[in-house]
N, C-alpha and C. Protein backbone atom coordinates (compact mmCIF):
# COMPACT_ATOMS: atom_id res chain seq x y z
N UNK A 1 4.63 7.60 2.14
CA UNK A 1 5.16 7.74 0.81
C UNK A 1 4.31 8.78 0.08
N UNK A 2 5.15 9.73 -0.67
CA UNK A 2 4.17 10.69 -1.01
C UNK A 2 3.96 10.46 -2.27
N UNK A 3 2.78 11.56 -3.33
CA UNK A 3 2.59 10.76 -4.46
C UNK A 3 3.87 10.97 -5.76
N UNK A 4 5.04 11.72 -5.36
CA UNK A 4 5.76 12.07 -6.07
C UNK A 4 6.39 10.71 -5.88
N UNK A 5 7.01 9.78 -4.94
CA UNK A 5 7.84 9.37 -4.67
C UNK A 5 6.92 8.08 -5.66
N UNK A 6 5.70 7.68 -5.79
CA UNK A 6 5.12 6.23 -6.27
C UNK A 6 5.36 6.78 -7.66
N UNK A 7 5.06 7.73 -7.96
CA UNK A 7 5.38 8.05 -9.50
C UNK A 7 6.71 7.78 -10.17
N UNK A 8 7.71 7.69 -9.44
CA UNK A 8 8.86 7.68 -9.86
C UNK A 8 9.15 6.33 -9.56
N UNK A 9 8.38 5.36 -9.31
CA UNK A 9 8.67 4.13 -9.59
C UNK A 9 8.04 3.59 -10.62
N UNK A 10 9.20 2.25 -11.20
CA UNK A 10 8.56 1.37 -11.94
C UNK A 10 7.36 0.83 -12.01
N UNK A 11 7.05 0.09 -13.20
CA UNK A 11 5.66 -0.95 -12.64
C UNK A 11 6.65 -2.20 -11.97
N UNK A 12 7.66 -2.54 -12.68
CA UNK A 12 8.13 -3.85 -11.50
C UNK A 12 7.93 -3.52 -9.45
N UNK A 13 8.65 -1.97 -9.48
CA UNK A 13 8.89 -2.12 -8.25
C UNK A 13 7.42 -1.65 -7.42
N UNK A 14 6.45 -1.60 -8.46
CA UNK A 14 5.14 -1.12 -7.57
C UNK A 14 4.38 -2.43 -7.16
N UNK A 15 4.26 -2.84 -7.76
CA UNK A 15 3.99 -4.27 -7.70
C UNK A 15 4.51 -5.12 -6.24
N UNK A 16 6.04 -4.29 -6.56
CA UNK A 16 6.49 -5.52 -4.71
C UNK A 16 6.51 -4.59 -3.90
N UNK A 17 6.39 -3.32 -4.02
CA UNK A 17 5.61 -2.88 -3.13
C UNK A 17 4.30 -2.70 -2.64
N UNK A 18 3.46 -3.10 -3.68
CA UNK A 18 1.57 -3.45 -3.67
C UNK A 18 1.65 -4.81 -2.33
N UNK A 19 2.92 -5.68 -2.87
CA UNK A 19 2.36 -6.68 -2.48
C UNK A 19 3.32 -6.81 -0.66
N UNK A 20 4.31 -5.95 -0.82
CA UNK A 20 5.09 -6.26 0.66
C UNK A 20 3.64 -5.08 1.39
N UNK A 21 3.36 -4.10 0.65
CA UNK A 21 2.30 -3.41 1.86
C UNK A 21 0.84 -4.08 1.96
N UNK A 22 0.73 -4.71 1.45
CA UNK A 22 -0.48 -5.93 1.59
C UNK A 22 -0.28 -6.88 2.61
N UNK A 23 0.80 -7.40 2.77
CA UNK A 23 1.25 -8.66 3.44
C UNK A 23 1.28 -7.98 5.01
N UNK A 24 1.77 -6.72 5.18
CA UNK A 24 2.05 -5.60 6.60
C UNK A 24 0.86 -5.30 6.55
N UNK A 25 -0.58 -5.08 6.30
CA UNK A 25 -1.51 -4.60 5.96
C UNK A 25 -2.45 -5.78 6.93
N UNK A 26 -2.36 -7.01 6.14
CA UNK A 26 -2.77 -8.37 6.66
C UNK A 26 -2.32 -8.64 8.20
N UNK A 27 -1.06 -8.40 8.41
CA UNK A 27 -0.49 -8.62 9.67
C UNK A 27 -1.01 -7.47 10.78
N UNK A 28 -0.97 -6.10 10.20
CA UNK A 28 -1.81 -4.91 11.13
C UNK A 28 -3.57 -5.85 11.46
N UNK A 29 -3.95 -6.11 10.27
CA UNK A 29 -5.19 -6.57 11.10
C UNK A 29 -5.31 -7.43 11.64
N UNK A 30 -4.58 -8.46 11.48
CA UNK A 30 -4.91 -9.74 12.98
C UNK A 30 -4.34 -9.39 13.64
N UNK A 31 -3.17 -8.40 13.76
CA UNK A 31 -2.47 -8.21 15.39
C UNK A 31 -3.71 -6.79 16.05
N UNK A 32 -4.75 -6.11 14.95
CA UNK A 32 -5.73 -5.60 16.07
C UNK A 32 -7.12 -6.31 16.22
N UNK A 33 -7.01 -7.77 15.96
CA UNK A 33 -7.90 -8.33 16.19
C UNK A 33 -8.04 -9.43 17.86
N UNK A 34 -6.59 -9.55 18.02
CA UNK A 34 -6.21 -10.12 18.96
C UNK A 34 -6.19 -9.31 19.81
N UNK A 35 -5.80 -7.87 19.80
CA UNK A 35 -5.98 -7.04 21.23
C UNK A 35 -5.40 -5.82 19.93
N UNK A 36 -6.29 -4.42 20.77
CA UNK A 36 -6.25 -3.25 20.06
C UNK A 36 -4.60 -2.56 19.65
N UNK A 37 -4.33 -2.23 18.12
CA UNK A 37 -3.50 -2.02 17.84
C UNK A 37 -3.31 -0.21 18.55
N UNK A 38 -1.67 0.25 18.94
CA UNK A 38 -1.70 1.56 19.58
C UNK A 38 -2.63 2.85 18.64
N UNK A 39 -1.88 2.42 17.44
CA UNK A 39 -2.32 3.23 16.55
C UNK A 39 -3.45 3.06 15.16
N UNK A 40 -4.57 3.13 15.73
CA UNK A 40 -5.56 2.22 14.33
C UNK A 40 -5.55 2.84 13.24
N UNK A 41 -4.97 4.31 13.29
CA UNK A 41 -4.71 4.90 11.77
C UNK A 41 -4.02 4.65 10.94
N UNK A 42 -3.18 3.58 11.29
CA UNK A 42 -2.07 2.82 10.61
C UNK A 42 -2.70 1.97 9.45
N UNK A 43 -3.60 1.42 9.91
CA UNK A 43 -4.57 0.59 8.90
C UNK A 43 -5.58 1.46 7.83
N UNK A 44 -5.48 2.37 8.54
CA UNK A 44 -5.96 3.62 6.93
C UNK A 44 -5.33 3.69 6.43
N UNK A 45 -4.05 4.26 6.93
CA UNK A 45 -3.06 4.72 6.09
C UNK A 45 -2.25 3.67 5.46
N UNK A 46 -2.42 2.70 5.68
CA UNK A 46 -1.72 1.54 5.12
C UNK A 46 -2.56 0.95 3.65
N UNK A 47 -4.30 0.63 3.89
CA UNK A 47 -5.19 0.93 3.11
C UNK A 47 -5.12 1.74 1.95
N UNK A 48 -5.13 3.34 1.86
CA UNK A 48 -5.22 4.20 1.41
C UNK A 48 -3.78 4.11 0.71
N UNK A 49 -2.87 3.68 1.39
CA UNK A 49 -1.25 3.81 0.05
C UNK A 49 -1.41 2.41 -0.68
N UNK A 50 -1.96 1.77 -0.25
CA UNK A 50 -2.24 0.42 -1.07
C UNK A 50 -3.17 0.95 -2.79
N UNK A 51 -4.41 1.28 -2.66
CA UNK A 51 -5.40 1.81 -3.13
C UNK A 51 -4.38 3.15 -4.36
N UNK A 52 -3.46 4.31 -3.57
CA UNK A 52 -2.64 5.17 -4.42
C UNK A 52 -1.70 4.37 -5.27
N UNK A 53 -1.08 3.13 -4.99
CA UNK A 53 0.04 2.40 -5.48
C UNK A 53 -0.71 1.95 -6.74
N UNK A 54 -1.45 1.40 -6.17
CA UNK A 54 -2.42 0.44 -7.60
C UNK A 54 -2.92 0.91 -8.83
N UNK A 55 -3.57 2.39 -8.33
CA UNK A 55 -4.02 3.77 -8.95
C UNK A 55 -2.96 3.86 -10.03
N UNK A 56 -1.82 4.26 -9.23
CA UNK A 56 -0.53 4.71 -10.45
C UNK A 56 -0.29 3.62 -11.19
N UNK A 57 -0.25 2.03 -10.42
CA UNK A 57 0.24 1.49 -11.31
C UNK A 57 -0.44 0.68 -12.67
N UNK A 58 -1.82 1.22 -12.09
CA UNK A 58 -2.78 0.59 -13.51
C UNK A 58 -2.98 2.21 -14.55
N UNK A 59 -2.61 3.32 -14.12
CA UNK A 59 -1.79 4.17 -15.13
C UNK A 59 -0.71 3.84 -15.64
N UNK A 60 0.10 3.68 -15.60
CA UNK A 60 1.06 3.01 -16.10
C UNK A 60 1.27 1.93 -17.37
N UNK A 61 0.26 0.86 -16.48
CA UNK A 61 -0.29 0.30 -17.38
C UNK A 61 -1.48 0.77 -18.74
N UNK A 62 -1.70 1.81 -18.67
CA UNK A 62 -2.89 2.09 -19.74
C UNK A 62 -1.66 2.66 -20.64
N UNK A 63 -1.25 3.66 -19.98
CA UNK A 63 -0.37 4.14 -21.00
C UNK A 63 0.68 3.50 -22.02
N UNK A 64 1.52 1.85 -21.39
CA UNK A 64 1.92 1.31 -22.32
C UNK A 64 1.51 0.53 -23.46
């Protein structure tokens, strides 16, 4: 998701998306805890859009 595309969301819909990429986030790490996931950059990058989502959406919040 790029940062144009989080900007152009709501605060409602950042939020369920904070929280559906949290929940996939949780699930990436116990499934590479049990045996190595193919791709471990997935969990950065899953990390890191978590961290951008939140960013925008506590802008958002200042501004109202």
């Amino acid at each position: 998701m790029k940062n144009q595309e989080i900007r152009s969301l709501s605060a409602d819909e950042l939020k369920e998306r904070i929280a559906a990429e949290k929940e996939g986030l949780q699930k990436l790490k116990f499934a590479h805890e049990i045996s190595p996931v193919e791709n471990p950059m997935k969990i950065r990058h899953s990390r890191r859009l978590i961290a951008k989502m939140e960013t925008e959406l506590r802008a958002k919040e200042i501004t109202n």
